[in-house]
Protein backbone atom coordinates (compact mmCIF):
# COMPACT_ATOMS: atom_id res chain seq x y z
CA UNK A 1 -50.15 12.56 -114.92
CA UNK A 2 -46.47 12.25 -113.49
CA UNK A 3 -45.37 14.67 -115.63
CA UNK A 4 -48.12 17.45 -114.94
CA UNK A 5 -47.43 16.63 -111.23
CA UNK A 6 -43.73 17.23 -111.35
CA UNK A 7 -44.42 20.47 -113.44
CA UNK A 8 -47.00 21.79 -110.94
CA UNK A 9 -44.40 20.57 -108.36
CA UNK A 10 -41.85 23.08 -110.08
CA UNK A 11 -44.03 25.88 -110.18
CA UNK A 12 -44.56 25.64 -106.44
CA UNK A 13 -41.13 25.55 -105.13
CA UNK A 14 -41.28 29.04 -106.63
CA UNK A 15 -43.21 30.72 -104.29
CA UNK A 16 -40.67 29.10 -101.24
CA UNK A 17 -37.33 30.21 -103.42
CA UNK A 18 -38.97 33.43 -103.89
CA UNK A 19 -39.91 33.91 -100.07
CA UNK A 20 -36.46 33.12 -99.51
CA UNK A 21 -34.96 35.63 -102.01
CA UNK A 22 -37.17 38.38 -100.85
CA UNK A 23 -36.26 38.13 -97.01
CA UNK A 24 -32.82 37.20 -98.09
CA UNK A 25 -32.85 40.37 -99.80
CA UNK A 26 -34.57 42.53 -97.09
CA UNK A 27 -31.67 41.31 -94.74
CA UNK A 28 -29.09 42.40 -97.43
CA UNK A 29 -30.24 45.69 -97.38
CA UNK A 30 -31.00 46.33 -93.62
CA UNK A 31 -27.73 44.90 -91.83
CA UNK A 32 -25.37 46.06 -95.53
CA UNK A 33 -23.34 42.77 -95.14
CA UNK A 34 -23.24 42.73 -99.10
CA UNK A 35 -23.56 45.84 -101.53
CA UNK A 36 -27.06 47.63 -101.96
CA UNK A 37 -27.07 46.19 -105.67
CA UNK A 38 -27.16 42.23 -104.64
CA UNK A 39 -30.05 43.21 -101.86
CA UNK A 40 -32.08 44.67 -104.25
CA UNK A 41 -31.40 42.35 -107.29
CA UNK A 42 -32.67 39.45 -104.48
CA UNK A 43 -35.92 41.22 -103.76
CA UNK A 44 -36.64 41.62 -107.97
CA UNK A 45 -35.97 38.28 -108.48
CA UNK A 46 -38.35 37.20 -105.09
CA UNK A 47 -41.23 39.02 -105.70
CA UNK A 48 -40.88 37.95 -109.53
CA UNK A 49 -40.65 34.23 -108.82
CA UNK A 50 -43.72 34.57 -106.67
CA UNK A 51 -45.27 36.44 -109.09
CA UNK A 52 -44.71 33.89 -111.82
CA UNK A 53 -46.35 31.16 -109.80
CA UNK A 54 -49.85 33.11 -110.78
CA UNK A 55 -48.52 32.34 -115.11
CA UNK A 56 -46.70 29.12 -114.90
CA UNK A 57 -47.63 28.19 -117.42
CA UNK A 58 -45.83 30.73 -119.18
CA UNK A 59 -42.03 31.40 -119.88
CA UNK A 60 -42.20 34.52 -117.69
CA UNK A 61 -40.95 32.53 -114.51
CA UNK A 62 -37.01 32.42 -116.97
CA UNK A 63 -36.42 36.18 -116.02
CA UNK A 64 -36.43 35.76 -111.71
CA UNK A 65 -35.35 31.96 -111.65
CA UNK A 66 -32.32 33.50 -113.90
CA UNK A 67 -31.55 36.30 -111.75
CA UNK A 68 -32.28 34.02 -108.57
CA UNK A 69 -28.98 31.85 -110.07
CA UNK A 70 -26.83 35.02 -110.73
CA UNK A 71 -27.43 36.43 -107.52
CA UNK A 72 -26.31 32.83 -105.86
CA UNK A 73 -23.17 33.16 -108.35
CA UNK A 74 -22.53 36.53 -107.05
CA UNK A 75 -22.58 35.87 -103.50
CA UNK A 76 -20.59 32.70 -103.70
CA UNK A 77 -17.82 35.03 -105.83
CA UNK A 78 -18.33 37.42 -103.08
CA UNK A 79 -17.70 35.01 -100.17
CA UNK A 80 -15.18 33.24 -102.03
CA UNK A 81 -13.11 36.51 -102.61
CA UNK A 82 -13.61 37.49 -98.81
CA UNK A 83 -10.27 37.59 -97.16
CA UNK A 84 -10.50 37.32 -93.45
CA UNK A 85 -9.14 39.84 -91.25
CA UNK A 86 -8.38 38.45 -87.74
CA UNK A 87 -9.17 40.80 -85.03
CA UNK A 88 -6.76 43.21 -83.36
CA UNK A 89 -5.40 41.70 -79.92
């Protein structure tokens, strides 16, 4: 019973991750603080995680969790890589 719990648990912290991708994605694309590619790789991989809550029991939910992960890879690489510019006096 744990067990079935903690899977069903899982499956609906996808539909919060993917709410937060989509948006997260949306406001990539609208303000262009990152390049159009990581926006719209955000918004796949949210509308595919909340997709996959419908077939959890499935391995279909592997594609957007993945890409969910590489776009938090590529952001971090991106912010990491920023160099700061201070502002002219």
């Amino acid at each position: 019973f744990a067990f079935d719990l903690g899977n069903l648990g899982f499956a609906n912290a996808w539909v919060s991750m993917g709410s937060f991708a989509a948006f997260g994605g949306w406001a990539v694309l609208v303000t262009g603080v990152f390049r159009r590619w990581l926006g719209w790789l955000m918004v796949a991989s949210g509308v595919g995680l909340a997709l996959s809550r419908f077939v959890w029991t499935t391995n279909a939910w592997l594609l957007p969790y993945a890409l969910f992960w590489i776009w938090v890879v590529a952001v971090c690489i991106r912010l990491l890589r920023w160099r700061h510019r201070p502002l002219a006096a």
